[in-house]
PDB file of N, CA and C in Angstrom:
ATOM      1  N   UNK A   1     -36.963  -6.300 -79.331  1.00  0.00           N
ATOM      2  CA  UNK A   1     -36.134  -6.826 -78.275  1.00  0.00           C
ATOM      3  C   UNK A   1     -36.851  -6.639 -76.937  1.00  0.00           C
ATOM      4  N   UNK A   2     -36.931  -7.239 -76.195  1.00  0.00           N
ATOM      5  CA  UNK A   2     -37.699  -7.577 -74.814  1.00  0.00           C
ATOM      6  C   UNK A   2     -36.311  -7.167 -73.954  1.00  0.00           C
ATOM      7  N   UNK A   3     -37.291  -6.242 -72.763  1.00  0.00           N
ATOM      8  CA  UNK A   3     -36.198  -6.108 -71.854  1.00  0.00           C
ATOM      9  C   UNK A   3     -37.466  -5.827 -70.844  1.00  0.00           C
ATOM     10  N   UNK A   4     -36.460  -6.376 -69.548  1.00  0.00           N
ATOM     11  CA  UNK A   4     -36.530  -6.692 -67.950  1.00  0.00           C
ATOM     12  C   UNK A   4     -37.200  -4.725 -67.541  1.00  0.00           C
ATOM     13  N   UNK A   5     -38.257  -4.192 -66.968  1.00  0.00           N
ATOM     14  CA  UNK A   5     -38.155  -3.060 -66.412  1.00  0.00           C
ATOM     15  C   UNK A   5     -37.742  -3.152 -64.683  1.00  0.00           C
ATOM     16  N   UNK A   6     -36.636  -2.464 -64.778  1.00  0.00           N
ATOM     17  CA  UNK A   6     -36.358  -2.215 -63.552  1.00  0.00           C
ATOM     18  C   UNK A   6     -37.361  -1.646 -62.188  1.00  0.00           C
ATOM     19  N   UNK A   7     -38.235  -1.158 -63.027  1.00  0.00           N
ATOM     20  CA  UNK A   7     -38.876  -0.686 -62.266  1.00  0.00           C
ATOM     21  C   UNK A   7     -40.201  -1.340 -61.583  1.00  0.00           C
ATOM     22  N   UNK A   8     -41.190  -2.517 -62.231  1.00  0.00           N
ATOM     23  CA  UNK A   8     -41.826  -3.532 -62.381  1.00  0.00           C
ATOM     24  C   UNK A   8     -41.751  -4.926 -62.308  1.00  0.00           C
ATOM     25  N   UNK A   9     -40.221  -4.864 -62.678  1.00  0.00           N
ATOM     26  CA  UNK A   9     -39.813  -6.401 -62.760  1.00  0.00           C
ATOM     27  C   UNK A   9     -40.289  -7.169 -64.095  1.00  0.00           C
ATOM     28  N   UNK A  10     -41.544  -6.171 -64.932  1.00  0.00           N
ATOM     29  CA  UNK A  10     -42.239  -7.340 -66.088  1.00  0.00           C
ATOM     30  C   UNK A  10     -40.968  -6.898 -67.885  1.00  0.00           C
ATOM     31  N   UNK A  11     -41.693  -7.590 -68.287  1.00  0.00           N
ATOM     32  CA  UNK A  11     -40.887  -8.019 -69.565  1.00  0.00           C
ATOM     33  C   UNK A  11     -41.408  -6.841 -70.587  1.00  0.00           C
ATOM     34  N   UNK A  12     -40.952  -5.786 -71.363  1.00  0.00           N
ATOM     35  CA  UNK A  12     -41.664  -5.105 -72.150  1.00  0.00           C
ATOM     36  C   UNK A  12     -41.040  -4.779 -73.419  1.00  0.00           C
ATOM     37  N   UNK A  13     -41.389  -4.672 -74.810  1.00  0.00           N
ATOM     38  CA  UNK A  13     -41.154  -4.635 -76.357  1.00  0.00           C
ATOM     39  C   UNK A  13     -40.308  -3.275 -76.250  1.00  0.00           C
ATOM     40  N   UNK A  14     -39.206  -2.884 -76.510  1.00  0.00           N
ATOM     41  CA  UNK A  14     -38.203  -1.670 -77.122  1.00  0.00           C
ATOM     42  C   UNK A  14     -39.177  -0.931 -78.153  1.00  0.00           C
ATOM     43  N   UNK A  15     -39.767  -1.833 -79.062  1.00  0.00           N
ATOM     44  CA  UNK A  15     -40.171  -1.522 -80.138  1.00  0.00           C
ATOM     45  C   UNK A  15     -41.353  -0.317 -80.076  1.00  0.00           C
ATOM     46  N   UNK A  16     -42.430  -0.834 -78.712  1.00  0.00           N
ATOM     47  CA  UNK A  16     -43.322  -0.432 -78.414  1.00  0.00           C
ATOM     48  C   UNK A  16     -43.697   0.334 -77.278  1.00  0.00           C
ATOM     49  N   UNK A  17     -42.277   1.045 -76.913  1.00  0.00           N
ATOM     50  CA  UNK A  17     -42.299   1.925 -75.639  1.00  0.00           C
ATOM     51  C   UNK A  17     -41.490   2.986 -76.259  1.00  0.00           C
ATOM     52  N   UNK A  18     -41.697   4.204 -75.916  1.00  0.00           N
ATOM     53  CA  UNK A  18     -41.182   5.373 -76.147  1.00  0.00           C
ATOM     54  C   UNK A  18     -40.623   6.216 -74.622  1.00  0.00           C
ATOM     55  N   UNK A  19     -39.469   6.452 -75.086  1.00  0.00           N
ATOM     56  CA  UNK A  19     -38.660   7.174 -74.024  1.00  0.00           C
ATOM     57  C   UNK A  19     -38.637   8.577 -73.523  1.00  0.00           C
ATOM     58  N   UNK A  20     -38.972   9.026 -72.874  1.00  0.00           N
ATOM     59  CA  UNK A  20     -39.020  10.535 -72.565  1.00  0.00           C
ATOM     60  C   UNK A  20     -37.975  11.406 -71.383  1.00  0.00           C
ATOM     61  N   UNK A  21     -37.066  11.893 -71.808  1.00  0.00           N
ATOM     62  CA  UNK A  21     -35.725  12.511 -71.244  1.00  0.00           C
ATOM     63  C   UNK A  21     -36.549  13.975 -70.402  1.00  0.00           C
ATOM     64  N   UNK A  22     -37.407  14.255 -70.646  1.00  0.00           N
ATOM     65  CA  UNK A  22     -38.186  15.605 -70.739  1.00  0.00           C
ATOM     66  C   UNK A  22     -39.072  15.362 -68.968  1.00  0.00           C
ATOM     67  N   UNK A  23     -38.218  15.605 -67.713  1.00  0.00           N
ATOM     68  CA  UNK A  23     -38.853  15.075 -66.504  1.00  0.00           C
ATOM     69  C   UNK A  23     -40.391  15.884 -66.508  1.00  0.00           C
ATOM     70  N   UNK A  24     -40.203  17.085 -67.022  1.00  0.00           N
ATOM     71  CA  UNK A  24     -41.326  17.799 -66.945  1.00  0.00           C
ATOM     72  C   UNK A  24     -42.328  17.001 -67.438  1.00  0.00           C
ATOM     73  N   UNK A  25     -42.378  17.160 -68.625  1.00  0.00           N
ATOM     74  CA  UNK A  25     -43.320  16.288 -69.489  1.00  0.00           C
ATOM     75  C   UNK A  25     -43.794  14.699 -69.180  1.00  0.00           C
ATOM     76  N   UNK A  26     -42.716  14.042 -68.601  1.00  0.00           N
ATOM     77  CA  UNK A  26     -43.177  12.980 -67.691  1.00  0.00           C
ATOM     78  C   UNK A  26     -43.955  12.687 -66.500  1.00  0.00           C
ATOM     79  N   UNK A  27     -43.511  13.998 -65.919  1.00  0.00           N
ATOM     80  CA  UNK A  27     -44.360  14.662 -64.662  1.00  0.00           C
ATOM     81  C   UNK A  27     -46.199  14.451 -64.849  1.00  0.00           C
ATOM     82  N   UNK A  28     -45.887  15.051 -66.076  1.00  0.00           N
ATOM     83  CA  UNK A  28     -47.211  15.638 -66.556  1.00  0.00           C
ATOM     84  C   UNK A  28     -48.138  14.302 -66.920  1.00  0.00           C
ATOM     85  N   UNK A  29     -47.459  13.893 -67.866  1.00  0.00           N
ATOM     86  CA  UNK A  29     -47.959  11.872 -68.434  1.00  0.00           C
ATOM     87  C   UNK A  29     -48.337  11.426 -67.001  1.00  0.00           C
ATOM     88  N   UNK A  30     -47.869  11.568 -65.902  1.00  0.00           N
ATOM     89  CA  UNK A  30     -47.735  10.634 -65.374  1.00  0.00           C
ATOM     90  C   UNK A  30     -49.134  11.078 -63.850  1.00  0.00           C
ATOM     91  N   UNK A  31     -49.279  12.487 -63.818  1.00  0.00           N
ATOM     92  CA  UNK A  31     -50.185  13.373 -62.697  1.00  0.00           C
ATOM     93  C   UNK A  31     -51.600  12.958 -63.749  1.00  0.00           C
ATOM     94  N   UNK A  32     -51.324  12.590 -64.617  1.00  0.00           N
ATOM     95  CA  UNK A  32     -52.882  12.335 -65.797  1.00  0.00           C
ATOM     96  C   UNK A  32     -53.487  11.439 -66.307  1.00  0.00           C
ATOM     97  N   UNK A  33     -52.500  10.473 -65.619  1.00  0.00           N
ATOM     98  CA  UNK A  33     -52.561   8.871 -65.142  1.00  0.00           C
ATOM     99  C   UNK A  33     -52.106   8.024 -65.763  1.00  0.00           C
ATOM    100  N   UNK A  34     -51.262   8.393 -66.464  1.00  0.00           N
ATOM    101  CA  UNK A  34     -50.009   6.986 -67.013  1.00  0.00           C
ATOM    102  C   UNK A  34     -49.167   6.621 -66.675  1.00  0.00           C
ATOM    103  N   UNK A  35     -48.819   5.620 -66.194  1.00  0.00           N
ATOM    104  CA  UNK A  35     -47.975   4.932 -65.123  1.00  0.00           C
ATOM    105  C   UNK A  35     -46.776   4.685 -66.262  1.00  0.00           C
ATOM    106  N   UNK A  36     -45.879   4.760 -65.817  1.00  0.00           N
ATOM    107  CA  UNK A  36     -44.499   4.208 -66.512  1.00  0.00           C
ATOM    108  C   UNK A  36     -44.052   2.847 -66.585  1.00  0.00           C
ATOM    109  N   UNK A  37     -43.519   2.209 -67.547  1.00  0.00           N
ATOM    110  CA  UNK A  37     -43.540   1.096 -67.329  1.00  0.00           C
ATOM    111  C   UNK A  37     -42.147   0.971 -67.034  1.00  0.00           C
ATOM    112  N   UNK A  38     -40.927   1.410 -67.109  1.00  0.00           N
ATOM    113  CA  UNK A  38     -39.783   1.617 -66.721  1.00  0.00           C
ATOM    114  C   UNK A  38     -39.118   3.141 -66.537  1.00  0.00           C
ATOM    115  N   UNK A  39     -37.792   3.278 -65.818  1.00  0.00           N
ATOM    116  CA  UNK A  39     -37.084   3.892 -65.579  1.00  0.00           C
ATOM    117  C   UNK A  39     -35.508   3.329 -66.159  1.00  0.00           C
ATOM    118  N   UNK A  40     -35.108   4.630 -66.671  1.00  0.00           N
ATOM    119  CA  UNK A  40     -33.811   4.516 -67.225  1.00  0.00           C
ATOM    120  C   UNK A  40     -32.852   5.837 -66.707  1.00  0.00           C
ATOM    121  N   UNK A  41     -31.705   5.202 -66.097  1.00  0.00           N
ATOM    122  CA  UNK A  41     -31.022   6.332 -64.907  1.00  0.00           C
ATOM    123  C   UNK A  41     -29.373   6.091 -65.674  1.00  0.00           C
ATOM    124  N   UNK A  42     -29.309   7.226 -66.401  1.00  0.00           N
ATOM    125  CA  UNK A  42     -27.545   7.040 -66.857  1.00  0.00           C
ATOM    126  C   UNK A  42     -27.133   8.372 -66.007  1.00  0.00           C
ATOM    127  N   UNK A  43     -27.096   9.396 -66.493  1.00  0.00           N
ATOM    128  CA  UNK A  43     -26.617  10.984 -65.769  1.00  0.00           C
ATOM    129  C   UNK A  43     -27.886  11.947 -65.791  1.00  0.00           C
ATOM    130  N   UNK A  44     -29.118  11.047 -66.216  1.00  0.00           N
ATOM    131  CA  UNK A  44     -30.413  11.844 -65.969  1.00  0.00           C
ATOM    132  C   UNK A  44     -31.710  10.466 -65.817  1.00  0.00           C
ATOM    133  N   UNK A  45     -32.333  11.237 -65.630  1.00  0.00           N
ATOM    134  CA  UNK A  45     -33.363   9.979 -65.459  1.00  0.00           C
ATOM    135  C   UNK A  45     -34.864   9.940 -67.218  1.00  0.00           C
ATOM    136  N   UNK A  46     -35.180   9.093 -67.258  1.00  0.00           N
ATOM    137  CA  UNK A  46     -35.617   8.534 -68.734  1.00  0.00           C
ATOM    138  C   UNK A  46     -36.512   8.000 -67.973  1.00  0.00           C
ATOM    139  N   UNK A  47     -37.830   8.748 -68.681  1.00  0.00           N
ATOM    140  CA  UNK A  47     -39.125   7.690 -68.339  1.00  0.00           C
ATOM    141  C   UNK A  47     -39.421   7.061 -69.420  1.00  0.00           C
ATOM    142  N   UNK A  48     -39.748   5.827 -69.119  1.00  0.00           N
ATOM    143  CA  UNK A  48     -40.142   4.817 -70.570  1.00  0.00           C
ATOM    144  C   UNK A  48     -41.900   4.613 -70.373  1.00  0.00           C
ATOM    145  N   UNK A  49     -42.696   4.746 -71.383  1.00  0.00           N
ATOM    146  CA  UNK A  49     -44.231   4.813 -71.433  1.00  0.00           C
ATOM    147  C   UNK A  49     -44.592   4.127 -72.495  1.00  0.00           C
ATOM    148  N   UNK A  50     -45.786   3.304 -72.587  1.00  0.00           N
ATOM    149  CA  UNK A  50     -45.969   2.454 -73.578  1.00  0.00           C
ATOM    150  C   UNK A  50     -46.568   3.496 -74.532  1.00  0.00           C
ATOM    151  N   UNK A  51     -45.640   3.104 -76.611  1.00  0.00           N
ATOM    152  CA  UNK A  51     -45.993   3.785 -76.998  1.00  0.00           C
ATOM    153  C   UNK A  51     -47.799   4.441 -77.313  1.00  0.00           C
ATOM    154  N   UNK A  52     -48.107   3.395 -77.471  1.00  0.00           N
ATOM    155  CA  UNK A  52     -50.450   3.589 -78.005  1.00  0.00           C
ATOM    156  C   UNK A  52     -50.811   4.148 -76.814  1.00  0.00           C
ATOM    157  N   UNK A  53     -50.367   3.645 -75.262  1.00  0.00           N
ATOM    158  CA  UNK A  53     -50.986   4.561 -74.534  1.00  0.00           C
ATOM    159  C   UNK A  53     -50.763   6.143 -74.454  1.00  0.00           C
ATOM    160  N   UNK A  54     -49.575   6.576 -74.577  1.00  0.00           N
ATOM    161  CA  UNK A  54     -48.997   7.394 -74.605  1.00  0.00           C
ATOM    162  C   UNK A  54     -48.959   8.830 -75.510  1.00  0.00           C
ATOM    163  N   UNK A  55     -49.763   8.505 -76.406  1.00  0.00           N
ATOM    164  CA  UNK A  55     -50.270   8.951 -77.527  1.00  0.00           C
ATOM    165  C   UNK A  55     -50.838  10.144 -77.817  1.00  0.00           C
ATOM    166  N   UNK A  56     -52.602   9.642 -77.031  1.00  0.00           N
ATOM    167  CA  UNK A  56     -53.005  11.080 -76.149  1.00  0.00           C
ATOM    168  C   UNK A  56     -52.545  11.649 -75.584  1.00  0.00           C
ATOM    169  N   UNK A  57     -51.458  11.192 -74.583  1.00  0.00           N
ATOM    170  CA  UNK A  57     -50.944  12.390 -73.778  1.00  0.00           C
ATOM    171  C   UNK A  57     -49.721  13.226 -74.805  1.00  0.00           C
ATOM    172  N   UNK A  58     -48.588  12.615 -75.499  1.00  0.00           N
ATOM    173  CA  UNK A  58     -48.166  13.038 -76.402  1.00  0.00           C
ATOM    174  C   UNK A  58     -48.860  14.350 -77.054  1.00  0.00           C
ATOM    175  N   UNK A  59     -50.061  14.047 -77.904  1.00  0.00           N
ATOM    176  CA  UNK A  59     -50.815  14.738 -78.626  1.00  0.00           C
ATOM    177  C   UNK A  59     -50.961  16.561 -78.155  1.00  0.00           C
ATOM    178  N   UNK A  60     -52.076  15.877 -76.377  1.00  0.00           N
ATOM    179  CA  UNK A  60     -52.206  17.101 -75.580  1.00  0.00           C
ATOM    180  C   UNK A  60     -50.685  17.663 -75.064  1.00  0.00           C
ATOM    181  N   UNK A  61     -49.621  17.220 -75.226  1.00  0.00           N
ATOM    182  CA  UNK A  61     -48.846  17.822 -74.829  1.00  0.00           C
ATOM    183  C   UNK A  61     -47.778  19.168 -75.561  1.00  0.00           C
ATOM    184  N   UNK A  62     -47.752  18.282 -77.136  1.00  0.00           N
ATOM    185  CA  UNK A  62     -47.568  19.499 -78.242  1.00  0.00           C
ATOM    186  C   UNK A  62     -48.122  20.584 -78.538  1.00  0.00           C
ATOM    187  N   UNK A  63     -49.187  20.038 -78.377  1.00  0.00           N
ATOM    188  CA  UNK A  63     -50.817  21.307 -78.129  1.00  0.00           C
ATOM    189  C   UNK A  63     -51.021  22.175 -76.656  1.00  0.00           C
ATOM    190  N   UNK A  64     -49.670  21.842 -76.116  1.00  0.00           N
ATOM    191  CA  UNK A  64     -49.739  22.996 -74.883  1.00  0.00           C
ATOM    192  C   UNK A  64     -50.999  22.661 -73.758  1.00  0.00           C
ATOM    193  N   UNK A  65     -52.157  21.503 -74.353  1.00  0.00           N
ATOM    194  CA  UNK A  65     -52.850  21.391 -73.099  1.00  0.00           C
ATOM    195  C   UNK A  65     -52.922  20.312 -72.433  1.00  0.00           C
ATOM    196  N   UNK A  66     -51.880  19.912 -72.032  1.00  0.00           N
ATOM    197  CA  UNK A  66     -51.416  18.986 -71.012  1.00  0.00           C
ATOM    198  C   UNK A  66     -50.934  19.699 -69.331  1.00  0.00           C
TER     199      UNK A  66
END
């Protein structure tokens, strides 16, 4: 399903973006140079990151060296 990012304005796959509730950890994705491709704001804020890019940082992040 294709949806509008609020944050970009461009068109991006549900399928192929992964959501992260975790601001810290977004913090972190994001100081290491992965840009978000949306924002999702209900009673907290949700960073959305494309899933393949996201990957490596994922990886280093379970592994504590992120």
């Amino acid at each position: 399903m294709l949806i509008k990012s609020k944050l970009t304005n461009e068109m991006y796959d549900d399928i192929s973006s992964v959501k992260i509730p975790n601001n810290l950890q977004a913090y972190k994705y994001m100081i290491n140079g992965l840009k978000p491709i949306d924002l999702i704001y209900t009673d907290r804020l949700v960073f959305v990151f494309n899933r393949t890019e996201s990957k490596v940082f994922f990886d280093k992040w379970c592994n504590h060296l992120l």
